[in-house]
N, C-alpha and C. Protein backbone atom coordinates (compact mmCIF):
# COMPACT_ATOMS: atom_id res chain seq x y z
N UNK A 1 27.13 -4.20 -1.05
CA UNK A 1 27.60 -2.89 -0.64
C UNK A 1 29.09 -2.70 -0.89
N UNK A 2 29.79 -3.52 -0.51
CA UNK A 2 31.11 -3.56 -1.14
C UNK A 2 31.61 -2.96 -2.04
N UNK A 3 31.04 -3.53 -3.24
CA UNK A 3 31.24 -3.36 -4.56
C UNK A 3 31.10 -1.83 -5.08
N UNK A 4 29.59 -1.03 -4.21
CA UNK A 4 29.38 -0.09 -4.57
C UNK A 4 30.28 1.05 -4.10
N UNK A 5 31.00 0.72 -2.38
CA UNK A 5 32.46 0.89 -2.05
C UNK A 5 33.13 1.17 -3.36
N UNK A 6 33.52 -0.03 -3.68
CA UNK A 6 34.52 0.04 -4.69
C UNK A 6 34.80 0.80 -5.83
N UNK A 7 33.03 1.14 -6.19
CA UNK A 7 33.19 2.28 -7.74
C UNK A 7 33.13 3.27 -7.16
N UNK A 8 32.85 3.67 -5.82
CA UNK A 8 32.65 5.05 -5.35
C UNK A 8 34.50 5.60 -4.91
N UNK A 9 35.34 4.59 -4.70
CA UNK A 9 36.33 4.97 -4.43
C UNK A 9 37.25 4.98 -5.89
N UNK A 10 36.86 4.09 -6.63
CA UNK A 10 37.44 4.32 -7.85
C UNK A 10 36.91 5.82 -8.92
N UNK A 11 35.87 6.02 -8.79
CA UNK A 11 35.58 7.24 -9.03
C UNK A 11 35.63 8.75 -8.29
N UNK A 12 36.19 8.32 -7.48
CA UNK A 12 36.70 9.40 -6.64
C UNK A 12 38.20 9.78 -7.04
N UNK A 13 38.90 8.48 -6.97
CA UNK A 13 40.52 8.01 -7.45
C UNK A 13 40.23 8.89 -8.76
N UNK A 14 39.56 9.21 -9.90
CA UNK A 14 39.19 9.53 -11.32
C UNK A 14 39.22 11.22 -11.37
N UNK A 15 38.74 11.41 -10.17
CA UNK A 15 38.34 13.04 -9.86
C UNK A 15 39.49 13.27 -9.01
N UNK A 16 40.40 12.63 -8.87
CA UNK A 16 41.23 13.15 -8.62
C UNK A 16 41.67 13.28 -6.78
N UNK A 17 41.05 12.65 -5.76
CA UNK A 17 40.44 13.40 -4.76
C UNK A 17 40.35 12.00 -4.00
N UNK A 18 41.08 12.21 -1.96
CA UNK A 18 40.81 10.91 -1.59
C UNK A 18 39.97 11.45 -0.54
N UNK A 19 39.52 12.07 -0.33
CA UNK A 19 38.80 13.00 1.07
C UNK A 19 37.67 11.37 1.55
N UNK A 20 37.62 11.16 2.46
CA UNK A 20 36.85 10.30 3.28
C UNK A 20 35.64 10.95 3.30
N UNK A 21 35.50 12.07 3.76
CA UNK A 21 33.86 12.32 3.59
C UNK A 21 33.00 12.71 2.48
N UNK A 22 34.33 12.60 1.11
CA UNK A 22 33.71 12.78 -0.26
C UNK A 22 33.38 11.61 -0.49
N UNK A 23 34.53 10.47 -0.37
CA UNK A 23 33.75 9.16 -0.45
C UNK A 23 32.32 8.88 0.04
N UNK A 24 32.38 9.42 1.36
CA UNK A 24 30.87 8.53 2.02
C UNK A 24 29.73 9.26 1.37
N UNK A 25 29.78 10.77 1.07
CA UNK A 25 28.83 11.25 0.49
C UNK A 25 28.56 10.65 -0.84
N UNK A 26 29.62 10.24 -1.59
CA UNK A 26 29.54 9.56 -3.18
C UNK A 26 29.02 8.24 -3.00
N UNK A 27 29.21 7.80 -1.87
CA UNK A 27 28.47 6.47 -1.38
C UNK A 27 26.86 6.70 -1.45
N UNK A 28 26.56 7.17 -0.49
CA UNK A 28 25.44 8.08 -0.31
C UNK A 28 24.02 8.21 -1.58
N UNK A 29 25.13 8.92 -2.52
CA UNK A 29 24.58 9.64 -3.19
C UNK A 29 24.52 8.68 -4.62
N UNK A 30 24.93 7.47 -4.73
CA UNK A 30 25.31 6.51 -5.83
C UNK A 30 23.95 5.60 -5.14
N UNK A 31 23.66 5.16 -3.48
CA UNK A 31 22.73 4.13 -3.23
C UNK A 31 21.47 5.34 -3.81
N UNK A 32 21.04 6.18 -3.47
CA UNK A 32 20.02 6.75 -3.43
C UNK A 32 19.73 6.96 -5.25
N UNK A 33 20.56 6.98 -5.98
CA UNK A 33 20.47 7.13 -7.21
C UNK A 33 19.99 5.68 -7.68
N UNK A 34 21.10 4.80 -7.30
CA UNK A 34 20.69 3.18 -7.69
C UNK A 34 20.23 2.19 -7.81
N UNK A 35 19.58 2.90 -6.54
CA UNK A 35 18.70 1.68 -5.80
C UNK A 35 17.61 1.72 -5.06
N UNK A 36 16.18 1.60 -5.94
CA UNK A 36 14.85 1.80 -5.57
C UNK A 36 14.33 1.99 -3.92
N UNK A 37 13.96 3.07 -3.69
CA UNK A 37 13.91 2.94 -1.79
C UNK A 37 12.42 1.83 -1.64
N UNK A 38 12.73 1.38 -0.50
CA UNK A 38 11.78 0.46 -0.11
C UNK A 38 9.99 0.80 -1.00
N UNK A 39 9.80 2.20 -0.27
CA UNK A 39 9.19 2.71 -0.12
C UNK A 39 8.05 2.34 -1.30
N UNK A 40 9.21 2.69 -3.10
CA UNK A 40 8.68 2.49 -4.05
C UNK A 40 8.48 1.18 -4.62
N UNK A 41 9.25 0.37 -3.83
CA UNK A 41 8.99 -1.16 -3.71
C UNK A 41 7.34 -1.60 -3.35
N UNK A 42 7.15 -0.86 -2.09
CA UNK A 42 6.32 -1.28 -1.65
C UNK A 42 5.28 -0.78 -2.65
N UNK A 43 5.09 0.44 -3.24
CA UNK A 43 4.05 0.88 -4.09
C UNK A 43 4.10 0.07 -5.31
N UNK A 44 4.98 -0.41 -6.28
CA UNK A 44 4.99 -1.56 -6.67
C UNK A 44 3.96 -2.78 -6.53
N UNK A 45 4.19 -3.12 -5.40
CA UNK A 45 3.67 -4.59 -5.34
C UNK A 45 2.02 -4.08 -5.10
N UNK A 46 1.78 -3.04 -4.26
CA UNK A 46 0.67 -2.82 -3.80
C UNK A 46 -0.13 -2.98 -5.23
N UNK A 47 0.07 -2.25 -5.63
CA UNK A 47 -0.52 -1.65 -7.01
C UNK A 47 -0.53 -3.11 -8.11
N UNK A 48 0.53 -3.98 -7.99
CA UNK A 48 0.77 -5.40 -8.85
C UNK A 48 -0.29 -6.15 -7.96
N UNK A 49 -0.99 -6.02 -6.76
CA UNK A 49 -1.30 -6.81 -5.57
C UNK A 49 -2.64 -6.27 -6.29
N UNK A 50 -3.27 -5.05 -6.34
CA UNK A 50 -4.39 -4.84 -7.07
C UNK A 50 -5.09 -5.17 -8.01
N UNK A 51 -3.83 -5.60 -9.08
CA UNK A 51 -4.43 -6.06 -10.33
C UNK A 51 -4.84 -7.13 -10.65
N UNK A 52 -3.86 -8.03 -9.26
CA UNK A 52 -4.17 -9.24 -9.34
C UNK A 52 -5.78 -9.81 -8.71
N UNK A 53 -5.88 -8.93 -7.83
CA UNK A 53 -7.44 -9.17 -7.42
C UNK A 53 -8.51 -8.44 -7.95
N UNK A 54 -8.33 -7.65 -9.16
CA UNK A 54 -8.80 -7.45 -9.77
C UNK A 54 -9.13 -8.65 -10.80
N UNK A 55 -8.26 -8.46 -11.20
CA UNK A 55 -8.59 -10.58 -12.23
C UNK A 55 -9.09 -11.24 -11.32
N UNK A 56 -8.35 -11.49 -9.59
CA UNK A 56 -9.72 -12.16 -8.95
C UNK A 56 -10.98 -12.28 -9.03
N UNK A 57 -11.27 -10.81 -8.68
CA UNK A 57 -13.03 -10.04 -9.01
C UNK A 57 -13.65 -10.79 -10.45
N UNK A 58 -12.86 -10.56 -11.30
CA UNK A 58 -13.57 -10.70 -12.75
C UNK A 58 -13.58 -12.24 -12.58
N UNK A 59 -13.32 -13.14 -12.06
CA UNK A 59 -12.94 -14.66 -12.14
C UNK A 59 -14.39 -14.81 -11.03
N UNK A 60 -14.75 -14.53 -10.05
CA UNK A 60 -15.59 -14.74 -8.98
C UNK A 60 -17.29 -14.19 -9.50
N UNK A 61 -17.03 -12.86 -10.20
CA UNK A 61 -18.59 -12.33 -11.13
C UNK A 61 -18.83 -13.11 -12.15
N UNK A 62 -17.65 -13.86 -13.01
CA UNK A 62 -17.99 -15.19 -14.13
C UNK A 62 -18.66 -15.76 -13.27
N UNK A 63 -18.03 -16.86 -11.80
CA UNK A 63 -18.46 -17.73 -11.85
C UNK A 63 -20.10 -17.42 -10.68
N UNK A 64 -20.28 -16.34 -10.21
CA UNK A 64 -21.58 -16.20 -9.69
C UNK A 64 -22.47 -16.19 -10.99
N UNK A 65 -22.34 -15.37 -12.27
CA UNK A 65 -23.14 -15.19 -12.63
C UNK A 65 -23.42 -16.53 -13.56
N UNK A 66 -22.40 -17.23 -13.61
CA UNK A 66 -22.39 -18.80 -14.16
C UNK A 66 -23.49 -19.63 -13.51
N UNK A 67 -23.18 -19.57 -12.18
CA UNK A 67 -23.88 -20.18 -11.43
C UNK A 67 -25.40 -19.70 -11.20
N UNK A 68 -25.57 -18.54 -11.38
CA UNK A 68 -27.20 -17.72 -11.30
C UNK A 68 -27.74 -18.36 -12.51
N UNK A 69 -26.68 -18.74 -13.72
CA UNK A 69 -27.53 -19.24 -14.98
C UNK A 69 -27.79 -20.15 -15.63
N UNK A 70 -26.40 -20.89 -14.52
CA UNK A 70 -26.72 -22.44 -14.77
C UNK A 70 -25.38 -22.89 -15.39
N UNK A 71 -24.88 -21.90 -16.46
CA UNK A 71 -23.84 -22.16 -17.22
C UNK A 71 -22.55 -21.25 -16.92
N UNK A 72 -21.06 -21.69 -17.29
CA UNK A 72 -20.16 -20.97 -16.60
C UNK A 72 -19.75 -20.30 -18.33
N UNK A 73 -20.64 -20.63 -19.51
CA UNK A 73 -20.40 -20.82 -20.64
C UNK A 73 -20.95 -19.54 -21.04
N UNK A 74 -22.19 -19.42 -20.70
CA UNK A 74 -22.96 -18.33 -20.71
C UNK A 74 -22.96 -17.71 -20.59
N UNK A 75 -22.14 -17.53 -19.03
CA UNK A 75 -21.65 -15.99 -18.51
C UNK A 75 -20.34 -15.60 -18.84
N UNK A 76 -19.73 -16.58 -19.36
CA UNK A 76 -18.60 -16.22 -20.10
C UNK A 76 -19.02 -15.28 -21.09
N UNK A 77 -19.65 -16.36 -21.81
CA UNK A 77 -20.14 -15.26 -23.54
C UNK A 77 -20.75 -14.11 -23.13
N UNK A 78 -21.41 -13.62 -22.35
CA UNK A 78 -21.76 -12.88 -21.21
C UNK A 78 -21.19 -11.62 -21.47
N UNK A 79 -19.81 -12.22 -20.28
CA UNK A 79 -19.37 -10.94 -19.91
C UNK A 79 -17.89 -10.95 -20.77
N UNK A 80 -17.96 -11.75 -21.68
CA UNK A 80 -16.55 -11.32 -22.51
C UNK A 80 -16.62 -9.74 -23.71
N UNK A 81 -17.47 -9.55 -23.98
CA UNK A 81 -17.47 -8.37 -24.69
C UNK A 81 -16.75 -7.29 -23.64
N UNK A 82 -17.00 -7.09 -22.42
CA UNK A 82 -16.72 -6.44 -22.24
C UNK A 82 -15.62 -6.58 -21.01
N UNK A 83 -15.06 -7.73 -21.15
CA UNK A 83 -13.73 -8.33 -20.69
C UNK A 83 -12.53 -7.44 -22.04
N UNK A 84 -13.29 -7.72 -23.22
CA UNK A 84 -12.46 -7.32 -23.86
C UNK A 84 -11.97 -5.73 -24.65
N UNK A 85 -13.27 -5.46 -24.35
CA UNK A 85 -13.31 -3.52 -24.72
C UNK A 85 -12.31 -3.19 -23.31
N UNK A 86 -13.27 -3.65 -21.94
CA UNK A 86 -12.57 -2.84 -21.09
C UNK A 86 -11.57 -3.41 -20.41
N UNK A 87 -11.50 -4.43 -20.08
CA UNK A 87 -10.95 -5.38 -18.66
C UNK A 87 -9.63 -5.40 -19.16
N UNK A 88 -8.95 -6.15 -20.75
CA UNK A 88 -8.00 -6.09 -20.75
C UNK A 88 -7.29 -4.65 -20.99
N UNK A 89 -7.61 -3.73 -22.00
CA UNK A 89 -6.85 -2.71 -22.06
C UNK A 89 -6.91 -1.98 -20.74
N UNK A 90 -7.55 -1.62 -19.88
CA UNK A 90 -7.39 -1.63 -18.08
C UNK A 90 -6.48 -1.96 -17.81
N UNK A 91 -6.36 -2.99 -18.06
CA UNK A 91 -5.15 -4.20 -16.79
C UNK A 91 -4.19 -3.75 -17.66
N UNK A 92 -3.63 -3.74 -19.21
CA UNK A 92 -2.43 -3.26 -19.75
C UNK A 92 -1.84 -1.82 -19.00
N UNK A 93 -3.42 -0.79 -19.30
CA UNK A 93 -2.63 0.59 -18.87
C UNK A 93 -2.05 0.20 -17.52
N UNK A 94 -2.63 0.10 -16.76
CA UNK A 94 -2.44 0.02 -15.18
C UNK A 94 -0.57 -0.53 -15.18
N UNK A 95 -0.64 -1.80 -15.40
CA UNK A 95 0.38 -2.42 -15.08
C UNK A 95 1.22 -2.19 -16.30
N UNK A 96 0.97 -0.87 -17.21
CA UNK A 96 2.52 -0.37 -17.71
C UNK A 96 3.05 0.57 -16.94
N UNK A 97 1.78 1.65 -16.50
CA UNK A 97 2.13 3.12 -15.76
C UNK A 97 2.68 2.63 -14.33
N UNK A 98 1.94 1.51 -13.64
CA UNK A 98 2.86 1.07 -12.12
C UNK A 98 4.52 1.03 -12.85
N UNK A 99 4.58 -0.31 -13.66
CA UNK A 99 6.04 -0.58 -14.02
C UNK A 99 6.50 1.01 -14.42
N UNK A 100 6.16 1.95 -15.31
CA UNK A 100 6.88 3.12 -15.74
C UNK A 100 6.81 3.54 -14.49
N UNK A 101 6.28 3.73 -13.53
CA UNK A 101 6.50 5.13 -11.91
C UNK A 101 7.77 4.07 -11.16
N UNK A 102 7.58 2.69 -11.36
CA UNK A 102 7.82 1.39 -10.49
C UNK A 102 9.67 1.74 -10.82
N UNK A 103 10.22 1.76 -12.00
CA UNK A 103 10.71 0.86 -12.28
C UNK A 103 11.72 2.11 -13.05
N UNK A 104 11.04 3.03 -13.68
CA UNK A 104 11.50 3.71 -14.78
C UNK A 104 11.72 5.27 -14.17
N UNK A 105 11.03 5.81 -13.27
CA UNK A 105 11.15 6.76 -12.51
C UNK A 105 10.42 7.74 -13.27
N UNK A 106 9.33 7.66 -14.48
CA UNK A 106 8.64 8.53 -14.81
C UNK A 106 7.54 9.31 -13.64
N UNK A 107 8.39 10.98 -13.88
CA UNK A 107 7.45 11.53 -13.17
C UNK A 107 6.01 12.05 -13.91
N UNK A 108 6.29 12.27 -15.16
CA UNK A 108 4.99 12.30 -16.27
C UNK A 108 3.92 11.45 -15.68
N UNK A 109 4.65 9.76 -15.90
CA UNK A 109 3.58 8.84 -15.72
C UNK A 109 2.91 8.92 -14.42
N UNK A 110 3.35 9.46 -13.74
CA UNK A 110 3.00 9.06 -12.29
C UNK A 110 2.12 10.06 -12.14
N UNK A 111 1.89 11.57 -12.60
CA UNK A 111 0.88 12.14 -12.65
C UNK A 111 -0.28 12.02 -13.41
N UNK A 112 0.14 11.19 -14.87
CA UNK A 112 -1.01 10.71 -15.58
C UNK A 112 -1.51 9.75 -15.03
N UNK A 113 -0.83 8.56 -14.06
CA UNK A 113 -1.39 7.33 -13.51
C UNK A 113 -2.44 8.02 -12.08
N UNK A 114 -2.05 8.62 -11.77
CA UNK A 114 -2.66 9.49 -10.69
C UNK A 114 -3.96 10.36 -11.02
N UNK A 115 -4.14 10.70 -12.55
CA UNK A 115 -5.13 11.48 -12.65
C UNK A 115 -5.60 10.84 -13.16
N UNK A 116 -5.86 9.36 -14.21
CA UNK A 116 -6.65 7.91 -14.27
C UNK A 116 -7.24 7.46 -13.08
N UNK A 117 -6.43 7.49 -11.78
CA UNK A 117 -7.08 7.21 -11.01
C UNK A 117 -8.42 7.62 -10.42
N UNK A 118 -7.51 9.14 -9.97
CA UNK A 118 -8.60 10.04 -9.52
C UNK A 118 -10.36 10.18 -10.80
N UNK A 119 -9.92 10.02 -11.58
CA UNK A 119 -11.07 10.08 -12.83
C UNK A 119 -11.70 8.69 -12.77
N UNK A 120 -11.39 7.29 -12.37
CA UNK A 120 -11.77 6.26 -12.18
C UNK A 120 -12.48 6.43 -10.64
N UNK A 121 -12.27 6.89 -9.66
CA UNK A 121 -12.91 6.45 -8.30
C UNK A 121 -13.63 8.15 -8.25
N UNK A 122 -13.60 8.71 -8.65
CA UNK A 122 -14.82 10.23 -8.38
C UNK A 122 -16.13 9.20 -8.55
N UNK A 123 -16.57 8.84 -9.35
CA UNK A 123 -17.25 8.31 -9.78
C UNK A 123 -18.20 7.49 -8.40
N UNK A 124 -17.19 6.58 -8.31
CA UNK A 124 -17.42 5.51 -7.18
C UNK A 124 -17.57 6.06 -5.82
N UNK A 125 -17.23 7.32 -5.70
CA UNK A 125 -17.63 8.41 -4.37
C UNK A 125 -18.67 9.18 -4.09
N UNK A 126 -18.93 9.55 -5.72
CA UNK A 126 -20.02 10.30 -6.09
C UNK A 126 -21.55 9.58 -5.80
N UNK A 127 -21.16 8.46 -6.36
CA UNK A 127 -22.33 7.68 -6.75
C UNK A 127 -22.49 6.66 -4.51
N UNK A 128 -21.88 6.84 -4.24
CA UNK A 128 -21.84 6.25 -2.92
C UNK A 128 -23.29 5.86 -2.14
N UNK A 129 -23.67 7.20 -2.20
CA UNK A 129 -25.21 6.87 -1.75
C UNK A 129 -26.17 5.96 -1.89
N UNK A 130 -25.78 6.00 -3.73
CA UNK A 130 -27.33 5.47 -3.99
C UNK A 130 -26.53 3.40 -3.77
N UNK A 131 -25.07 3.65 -3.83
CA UNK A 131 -24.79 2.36 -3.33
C UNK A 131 -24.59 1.62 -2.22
N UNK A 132 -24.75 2.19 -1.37
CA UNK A 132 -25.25 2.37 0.24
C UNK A 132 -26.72 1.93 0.11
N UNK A 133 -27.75 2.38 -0.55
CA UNK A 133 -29.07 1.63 -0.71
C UNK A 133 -29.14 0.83 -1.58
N UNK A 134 -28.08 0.77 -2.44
CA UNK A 134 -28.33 -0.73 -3.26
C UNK A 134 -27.94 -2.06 -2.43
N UNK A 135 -27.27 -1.78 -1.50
CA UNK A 135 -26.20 -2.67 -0.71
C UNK A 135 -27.28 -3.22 0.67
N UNK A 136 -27.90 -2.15 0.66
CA UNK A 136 -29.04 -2.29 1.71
C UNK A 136 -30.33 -3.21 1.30
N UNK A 137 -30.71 -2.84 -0.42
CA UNK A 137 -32.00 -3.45 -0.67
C UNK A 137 -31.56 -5.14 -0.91
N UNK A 138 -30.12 -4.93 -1.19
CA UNK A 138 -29.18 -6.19 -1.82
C UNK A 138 -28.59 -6.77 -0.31
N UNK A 139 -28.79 -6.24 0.48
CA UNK A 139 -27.96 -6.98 1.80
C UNK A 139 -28.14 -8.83 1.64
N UNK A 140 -28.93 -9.09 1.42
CA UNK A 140 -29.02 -10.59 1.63
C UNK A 140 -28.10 -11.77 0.46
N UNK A 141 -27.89 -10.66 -0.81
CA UNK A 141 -26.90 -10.86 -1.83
C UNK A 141 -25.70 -11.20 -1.86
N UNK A 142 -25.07 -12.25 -1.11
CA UNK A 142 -23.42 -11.65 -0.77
C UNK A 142 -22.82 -11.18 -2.12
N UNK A 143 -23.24 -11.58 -3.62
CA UNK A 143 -22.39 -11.36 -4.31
C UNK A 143 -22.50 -9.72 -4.53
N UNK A 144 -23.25 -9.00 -3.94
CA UNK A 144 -23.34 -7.47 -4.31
C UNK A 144 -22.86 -6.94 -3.04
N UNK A 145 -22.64 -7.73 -2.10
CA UNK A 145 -22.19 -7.17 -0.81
C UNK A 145 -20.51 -7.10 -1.15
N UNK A 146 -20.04 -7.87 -1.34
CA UNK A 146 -18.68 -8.92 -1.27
C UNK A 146 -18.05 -7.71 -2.21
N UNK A 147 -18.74 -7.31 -3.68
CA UNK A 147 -18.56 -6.61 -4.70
C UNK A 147 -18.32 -5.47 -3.68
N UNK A 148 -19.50 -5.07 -3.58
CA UNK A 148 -19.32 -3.45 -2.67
C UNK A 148 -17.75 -3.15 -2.03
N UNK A 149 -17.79 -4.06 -0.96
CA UNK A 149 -16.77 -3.96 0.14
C UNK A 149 -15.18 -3.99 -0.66
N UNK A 150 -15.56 -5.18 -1.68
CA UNK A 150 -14.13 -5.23 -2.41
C UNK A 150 -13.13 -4.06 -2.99
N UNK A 151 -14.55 -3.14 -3.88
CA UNK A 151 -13.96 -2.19 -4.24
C UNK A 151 -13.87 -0.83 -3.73
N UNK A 152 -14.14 -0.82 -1.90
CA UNK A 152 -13.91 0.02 -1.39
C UNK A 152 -12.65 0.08 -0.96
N UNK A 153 -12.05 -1.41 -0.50
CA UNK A 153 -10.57 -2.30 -0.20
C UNK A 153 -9.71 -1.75 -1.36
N UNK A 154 -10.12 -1.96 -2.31
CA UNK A 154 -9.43 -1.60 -3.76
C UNK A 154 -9.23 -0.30 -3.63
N UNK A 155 -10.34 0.88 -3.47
CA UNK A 155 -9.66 2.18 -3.80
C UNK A 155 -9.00 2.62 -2.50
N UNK A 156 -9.02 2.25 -1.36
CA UNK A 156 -8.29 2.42 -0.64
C UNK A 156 -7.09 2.19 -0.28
N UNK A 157 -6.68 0.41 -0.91
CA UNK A 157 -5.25 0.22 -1.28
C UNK A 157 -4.25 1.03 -2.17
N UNK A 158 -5.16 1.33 -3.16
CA UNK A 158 -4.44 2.23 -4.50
C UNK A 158 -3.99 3.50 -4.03
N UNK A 159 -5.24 3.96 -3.40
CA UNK A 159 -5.09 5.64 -2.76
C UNK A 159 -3.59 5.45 -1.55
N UNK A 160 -3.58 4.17 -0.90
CA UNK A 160 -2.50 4.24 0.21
C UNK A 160 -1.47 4.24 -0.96
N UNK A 161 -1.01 3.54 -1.58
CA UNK A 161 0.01 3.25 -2.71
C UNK A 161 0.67 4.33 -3.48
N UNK A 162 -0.57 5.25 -3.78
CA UNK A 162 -0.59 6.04 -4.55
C UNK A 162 -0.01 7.22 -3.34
N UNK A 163 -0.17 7.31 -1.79
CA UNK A 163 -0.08 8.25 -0.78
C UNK A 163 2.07 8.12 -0.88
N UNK A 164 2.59 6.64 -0.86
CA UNK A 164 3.51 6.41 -0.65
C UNK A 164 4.68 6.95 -2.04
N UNK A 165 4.12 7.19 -3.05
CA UNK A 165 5.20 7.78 -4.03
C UNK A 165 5.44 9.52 -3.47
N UNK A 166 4.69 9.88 -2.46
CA UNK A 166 5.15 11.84 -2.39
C UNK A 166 5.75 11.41 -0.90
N UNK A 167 6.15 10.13 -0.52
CA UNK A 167 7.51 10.63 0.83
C UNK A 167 8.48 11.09 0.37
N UNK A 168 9.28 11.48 1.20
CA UNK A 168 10.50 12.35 0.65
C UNK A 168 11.57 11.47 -0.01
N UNK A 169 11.82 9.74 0.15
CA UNK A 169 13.13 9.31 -0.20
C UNK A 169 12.29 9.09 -1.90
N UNK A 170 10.87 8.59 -1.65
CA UNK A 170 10.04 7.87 -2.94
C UNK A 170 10.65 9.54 -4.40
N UNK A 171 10.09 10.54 -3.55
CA UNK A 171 10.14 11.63 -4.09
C UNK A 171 11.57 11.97 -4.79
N UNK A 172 12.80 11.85 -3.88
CA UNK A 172 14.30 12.38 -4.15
C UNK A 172 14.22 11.67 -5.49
N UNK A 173 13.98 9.97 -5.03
CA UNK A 173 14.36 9.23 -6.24
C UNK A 173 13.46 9.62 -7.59
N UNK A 174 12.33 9.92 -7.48
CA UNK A 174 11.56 9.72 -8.73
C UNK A 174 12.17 11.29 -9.66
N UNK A 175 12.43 12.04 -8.84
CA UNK A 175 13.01 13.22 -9.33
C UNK A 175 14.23 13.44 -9.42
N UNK A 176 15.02 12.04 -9.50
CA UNK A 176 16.85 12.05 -9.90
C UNK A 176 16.63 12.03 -11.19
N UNK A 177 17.47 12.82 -11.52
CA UNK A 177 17.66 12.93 -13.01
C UNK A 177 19.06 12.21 -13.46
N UNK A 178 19.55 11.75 -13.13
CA UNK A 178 20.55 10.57 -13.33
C UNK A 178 20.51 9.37 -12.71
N UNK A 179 19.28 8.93 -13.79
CA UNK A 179 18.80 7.91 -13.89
C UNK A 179 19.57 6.90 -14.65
N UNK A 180 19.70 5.78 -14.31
CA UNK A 180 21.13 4.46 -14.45
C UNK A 180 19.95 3.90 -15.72
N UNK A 181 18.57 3.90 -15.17
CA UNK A 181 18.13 3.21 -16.07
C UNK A 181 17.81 3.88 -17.64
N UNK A 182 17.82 5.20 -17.59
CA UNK A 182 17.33 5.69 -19.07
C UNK A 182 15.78 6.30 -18.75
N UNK A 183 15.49 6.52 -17.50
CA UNK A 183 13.51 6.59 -17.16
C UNK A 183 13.14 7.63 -17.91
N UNK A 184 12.36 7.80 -18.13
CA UNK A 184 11.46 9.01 -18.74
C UNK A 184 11.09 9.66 -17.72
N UNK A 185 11.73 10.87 -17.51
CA UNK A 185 11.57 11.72 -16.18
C UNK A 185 10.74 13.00 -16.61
């Protein structure tokens, strides 16, 4: 904090001007520009915290369905086709658009990451019912139970994550336009 003292009074010294409450406002107004509020911290990790149990998920359906077949080889060859159409380019978008809202202060991205979302879980809301009786005919399944519950945990983490970029400090910042870093606003 010091330091940031220091350019706020030296740039004040520049403008010409020693007013004490211009300083504290230039103080003020230099942290809120500079320095990520908690807030978007926390949406950050949430969202990095997702992806990672997401690769969990995909690591735990290998090895059930390894184990249903005997081979962990099998269900590899299995389910890699579509590890690789979908799972990785997934996990790329995801964890560029977090880092671009995270990091870069794109407000673009953050409405395109937001309407991926929403277009990814309609689906999973829509369809609820008939997974409510799959979950029922499957109750004795943990691996379709475990699945179920997981990715209700999942869209509910994202949706909280996703709730925390429209507070007001998440908001000021994502909509500073003097941005230190260069963001795509």
């Amino acid at each position: 904090m010091p330091v940031r003292i220091l350019e706020a009074v030296n740039a004040l010294e520049m403008l010409g001007t020693n007013d004490v409450e211009q300083l504290v406002a230039g103080v003020d107004a230099a942290s809120d520009v500079l320095m990520r509020p908690k807030i978007v911290v926390y949406f950050e990790v949430i969202m990095l915290g997702t992806l990672l149990l997401g690769v969990a998920r995909v690591y735990l359906n290998v090895a059930s369905l390894g184990k249903f077949l005997g081979s962990m080889a099998r269900a590899f060859d299995m389910l890699l086709p579509g590890l690789i159409i979908e799972g990785v380019p997934v996990l790329v978008i995801m964890l560029t658009l977090t880092l671009l809202v995270s990091r870069r202060r794109s407000k673009k991205m953050m409405w395109v990451f937001i309407a991926t979302a929403v277009v990814g879980v309609v689906p999973f809301f829509l369809d609820l019912n008939s997974q409510f009786r799959l979950l029922y005919y499957w109750s004795h399944d943990i691996v379709v139970a475990r699945t179920f519950v997981y990715l209700g945990v999942l869209q509910f983490a994202q949706a909280a994550a996703f709730a925390l970029l429209f507070t007001p400090s998440a908001r000021r910042w994502i909509t500073s336009m003097t941005s230190g870093t260069g963001g795509l606003v």
